[in-house]
Protein backbone atom coordinates (compact mmCIF):
# COMPACT_ATOMS: atom_id res chain seq x y z
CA UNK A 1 -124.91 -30.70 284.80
CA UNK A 2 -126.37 -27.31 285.01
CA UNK A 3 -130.43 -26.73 286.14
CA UNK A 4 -131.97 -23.95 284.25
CA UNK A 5 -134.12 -23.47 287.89
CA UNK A 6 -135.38 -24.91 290.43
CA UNK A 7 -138.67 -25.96 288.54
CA UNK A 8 -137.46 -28.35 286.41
CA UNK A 9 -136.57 -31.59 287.73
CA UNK A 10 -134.33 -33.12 284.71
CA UNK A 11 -130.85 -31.44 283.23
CA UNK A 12 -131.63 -29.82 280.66
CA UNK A 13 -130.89 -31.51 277.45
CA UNK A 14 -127.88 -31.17 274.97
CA UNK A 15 -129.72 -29.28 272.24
CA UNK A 16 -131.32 -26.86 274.60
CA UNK A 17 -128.13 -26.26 276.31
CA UNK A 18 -126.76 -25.52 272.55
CA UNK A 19 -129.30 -23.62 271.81
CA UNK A 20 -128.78 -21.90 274.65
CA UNK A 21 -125.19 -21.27 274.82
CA UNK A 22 -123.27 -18.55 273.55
CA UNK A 23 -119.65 -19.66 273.97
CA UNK A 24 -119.68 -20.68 270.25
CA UNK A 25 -118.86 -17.23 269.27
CA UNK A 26 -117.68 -15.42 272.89
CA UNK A 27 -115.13 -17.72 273.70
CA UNK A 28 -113.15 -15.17 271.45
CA UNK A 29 -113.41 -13.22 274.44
CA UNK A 30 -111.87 -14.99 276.60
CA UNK A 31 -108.54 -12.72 276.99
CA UNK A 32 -110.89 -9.44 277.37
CA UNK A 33 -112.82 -11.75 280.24
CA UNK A 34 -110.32 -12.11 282.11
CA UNK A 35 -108.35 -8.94 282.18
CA UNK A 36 -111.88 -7.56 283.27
CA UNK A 37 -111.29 -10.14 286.01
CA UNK A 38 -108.02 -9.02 287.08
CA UNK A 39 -109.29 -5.25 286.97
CA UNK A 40 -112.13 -6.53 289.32
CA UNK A 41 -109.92 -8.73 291.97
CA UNK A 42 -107.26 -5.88 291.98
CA UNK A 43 -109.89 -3.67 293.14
CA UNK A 44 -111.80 -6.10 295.57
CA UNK A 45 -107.70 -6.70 297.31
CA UNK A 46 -106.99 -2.88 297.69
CA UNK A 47 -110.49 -2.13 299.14
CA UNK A 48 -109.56 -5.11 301.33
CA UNK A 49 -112.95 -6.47 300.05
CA UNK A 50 -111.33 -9.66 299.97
CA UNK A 51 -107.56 -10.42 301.72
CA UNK A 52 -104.23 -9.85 299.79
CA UNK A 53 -103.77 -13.45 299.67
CA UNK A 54 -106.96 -14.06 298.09
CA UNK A 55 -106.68 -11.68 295.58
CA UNK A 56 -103.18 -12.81 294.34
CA UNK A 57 -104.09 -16.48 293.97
CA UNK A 58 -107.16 -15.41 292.11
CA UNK A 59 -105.28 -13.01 289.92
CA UNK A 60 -102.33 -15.78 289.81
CA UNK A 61 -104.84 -18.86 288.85
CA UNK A 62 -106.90 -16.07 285.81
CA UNK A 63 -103.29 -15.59 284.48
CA UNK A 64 -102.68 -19.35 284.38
CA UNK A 65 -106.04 -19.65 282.90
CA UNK A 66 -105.27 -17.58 279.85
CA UNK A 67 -102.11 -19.35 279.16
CA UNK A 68 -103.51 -22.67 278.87
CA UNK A 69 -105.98 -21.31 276.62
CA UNK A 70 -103.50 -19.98 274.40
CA UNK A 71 -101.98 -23.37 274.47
CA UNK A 72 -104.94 -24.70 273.09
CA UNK A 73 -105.86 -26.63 276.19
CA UNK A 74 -108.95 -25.70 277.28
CA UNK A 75 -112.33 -26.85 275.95
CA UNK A 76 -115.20 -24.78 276.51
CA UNK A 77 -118.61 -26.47 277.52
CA UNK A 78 -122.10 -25.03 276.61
CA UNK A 79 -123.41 -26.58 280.02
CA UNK A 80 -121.27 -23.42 281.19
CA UNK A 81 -123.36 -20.80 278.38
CA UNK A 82 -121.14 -18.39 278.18
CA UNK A 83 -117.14 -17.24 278.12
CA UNK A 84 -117.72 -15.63 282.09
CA UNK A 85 -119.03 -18.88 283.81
CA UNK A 86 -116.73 -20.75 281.62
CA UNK A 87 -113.59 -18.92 282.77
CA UNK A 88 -115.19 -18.98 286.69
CA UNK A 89 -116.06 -22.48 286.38
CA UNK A 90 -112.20 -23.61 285.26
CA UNK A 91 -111.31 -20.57 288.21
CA UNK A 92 -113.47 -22.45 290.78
CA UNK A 93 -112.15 -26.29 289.84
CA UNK A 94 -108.46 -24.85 290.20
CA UNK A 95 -108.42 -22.93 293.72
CA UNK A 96 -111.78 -24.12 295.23
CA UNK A 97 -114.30 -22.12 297.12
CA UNK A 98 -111.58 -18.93 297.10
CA UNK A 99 -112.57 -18.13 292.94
CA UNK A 100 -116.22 -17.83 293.93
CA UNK A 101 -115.18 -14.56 295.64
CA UNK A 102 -114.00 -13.12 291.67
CA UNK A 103 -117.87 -12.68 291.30
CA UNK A 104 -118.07 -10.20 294.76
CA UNK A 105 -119.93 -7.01 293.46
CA UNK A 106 -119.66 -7.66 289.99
CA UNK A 107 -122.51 -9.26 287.04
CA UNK A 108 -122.27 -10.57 284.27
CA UNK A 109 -123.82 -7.59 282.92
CA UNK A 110 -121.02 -4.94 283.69
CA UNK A 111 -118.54 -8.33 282.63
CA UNK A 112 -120.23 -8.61 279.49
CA UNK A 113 -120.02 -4.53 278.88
CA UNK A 114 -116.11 -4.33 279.89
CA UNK A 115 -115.59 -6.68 277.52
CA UNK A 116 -117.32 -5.83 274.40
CA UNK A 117 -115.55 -2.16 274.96
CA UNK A 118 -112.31 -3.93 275.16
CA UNK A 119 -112.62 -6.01 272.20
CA UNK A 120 -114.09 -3.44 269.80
CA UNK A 121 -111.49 -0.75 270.97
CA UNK A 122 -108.85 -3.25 270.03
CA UNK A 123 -110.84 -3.98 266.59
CA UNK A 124 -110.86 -0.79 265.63
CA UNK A 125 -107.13 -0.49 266.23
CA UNK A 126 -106.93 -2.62 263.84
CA UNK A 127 -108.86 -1.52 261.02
CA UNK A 128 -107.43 2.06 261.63
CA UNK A 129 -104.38 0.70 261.10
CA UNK A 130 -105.05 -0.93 257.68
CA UNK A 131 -106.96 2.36 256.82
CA UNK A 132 -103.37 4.11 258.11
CA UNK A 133 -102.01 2.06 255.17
CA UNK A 134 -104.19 2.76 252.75
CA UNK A 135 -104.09 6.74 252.71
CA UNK A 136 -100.06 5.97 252.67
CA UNK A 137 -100.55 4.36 249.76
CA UNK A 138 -103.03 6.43 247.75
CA UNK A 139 -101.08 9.90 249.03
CA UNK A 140 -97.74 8.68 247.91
CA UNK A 141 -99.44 7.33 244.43
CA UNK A 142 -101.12 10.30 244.14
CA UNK A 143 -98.00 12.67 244.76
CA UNK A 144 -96.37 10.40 242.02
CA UNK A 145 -98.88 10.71 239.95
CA UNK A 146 -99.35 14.86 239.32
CA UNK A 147 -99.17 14.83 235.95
CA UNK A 148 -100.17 11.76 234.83
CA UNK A 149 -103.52 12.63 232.60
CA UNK A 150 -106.84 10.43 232.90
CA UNK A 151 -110.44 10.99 232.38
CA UNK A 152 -112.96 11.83 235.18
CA UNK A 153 -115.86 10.09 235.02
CA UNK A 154 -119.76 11.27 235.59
CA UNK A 155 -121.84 8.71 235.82
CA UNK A 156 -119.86 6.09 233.81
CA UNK A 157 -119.28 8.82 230.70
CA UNK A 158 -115.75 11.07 230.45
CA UNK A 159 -116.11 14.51 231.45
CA UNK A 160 -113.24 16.62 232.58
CA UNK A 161 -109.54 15.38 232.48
CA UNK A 162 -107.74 14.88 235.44
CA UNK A 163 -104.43 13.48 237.05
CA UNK A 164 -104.22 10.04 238.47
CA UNK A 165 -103.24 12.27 241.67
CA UNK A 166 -106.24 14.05 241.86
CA UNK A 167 -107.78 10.96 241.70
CA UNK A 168 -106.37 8.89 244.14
CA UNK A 169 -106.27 11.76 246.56
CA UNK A 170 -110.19 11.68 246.82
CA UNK A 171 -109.82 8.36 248.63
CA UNK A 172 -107.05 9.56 250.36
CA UNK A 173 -109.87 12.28 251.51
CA UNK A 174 -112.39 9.44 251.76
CA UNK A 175 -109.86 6.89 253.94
CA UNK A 176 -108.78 9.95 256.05
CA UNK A 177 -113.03 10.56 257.55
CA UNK A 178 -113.42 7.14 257.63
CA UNK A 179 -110.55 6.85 260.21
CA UNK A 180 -111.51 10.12 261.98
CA UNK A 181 -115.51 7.94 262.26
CA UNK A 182 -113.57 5.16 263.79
CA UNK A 183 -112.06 7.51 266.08
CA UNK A 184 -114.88 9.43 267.02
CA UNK A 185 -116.76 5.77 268.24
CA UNK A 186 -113.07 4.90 270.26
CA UNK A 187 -113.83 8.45 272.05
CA UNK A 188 -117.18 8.06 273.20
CA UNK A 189 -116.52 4.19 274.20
CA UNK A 190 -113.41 4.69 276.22
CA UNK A 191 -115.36 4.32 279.71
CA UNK A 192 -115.20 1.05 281.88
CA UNK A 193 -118.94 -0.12 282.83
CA UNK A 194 -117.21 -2.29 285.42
CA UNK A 195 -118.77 -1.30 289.14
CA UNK A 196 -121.82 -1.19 287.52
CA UNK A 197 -123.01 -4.47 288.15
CA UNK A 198 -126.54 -6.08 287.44
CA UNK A 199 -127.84 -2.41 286.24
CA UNK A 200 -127.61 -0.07 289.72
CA UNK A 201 -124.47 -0.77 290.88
CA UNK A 202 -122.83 -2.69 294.41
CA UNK A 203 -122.93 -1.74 297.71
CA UNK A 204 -119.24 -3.31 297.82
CA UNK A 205 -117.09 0.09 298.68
CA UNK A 206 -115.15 -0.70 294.98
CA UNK A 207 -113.22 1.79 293.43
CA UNK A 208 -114.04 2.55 289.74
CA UNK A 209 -111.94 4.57 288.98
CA UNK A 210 -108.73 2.45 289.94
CA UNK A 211 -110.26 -0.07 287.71
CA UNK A 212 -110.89 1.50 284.87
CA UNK A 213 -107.09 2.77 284.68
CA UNK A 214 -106.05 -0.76 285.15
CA UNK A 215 -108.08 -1.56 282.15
CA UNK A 216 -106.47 1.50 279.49
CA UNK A 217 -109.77 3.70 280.22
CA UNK A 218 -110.07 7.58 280.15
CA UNK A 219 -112.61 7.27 283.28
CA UNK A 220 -115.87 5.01 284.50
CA UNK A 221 -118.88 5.55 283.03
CA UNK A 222 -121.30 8.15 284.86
CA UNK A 223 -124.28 6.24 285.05
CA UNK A 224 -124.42 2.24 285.84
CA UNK A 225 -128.30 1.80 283.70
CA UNK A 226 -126.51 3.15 281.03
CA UNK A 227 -123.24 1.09 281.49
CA UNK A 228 -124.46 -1.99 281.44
CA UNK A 229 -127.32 -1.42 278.88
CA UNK A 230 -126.74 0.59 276.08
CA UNK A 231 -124.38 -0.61 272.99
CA UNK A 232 -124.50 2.38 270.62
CA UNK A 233 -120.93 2.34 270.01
CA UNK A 234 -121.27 -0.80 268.50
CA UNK A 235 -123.68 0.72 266.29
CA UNK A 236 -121.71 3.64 265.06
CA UNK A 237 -118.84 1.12 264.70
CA UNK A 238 -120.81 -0.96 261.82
CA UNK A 239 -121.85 2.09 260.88
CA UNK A 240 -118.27 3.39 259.80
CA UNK A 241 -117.26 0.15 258.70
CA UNK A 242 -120.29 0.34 256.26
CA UNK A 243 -119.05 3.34 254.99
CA UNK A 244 -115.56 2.23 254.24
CA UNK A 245 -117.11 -1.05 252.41
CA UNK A 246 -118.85 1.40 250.63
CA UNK A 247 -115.51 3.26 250.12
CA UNK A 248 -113.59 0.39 249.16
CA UNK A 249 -116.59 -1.21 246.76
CA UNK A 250 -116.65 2.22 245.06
CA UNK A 251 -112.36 2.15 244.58
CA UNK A 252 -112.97 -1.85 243.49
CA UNK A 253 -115.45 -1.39 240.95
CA UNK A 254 -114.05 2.05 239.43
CA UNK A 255 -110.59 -0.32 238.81
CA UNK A 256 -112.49 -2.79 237.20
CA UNK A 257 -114.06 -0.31 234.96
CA UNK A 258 -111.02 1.38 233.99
């Protein structure tokens, strides 16, 4: 049972420990966790931080780890908080005292960072790729669709005719920046806080820059306060997701009206 510190002389109880916890929801992190992990023990083994033998059983053991999860095998524990010390703890109870050395110049503040960047670079994959779809669609409607005759609408009266086309090419305009937002947010979050650390770095000779290639990276980020701290691509994220909901509540409602 985990101690919360050394002042308290009792476990802590179940509901604090829930309370607590934060696997409930990063546990969906768990594959971003642990290729962080690799990145790290990669670059621990080639700055000979830790041996070669080391390092592969480590890396060997994470990738075992990840399978069983995917197999459904694997329960997560809130005594453990969170999706890092859950992964280290299963890491430790595999290979012994040897997965305690996955932590070596590393927090859980750059792991935390490398893997929010991961996962929302992946997520907006995604959602570019639905909004990919949905210009197809509205272009190759609209292209269909020259001179086919509707009324525009200003504020909910007709005003000047239009096509269908012109119509449905304004979302395609619309859909088109809101992809072009999404990639703007990719661009400015496509550096690896890992090497960071707690907030000023490691005095472990680690190479950042071999790391953050391992991880799909352009580079490391310049400055470990801000690596570890600052989440303002998340922000601009929900920011152009707001805009497309906007978008796409706009397209919804304007169908139901017609």
């Amino acid at each position: 049972m985990q101690y919360f510190s050394g002042r308290f002389k009792e476990a802590a109880s179940d509901l604090i420990l829930d309370f607590h916890s934060s696997i409930h929801f990063d546990k969906r992190l768990y594959r971003y966790d642990i290729m962080g992990s690799i990145a790290h023990v990669r670059g621990l083994s080639k700055m000979e931080i830790i041996s070669k033998e080391d390092g592969e059983l480590i890396e060997k053991t994470l990738i075992e780890i990840l399978e069983s999860i995917e197999r459904g095998e694997v329960e997560f524990s809130t005594t453990y908080e969170d999706i890092h010390m859950n992964i280290e703890k299963i890491l430790i109870d595999r290979i012994g005292d040897v997965g305690k050395k996955l932590h070596t110049g590393r927090s859980r503040n750059d792991q935390v960072a490398v893997d929010m960047r991961l996962f929302a670079k992946d997520e907006v994959k995604k959602i570019q790729s639905f909004l990919l779809e949905l210009i197809e669609v509205t272009t190759e409607l609209g292209e269909k669709n020259f001179e086919t005759y509707m009324p525009g609408f200003t504020h909910l009266q007709k005003a000047q005719p239009i096509s269908f086309g012109h119509y449905m090419f304004a979302y395609s305009e619309m859909f088109k920046r809101d992809f072009k937002r999404l990639e703007n947010a990719a661009e400015l979050m496509d550096f690896s806080p890992l090497g960071s650390a707690a907030l000023a770095g490691t005095t472990y000779p680690i190479d950042r820059e071999f790391t953050a290639a391992i991880l799909g990276f352009k580079g490391p980020t310049l400055n470990s306060l801000d690596g570890v701290s600052d989440r303002d691509y998340l922000i601009e994220i929900m920011s152009g997701l707001s805009i497309i909901m906007m978008h796409l509540s706009r397209f919804s409602e304007e169908i139901i009206i017609y």
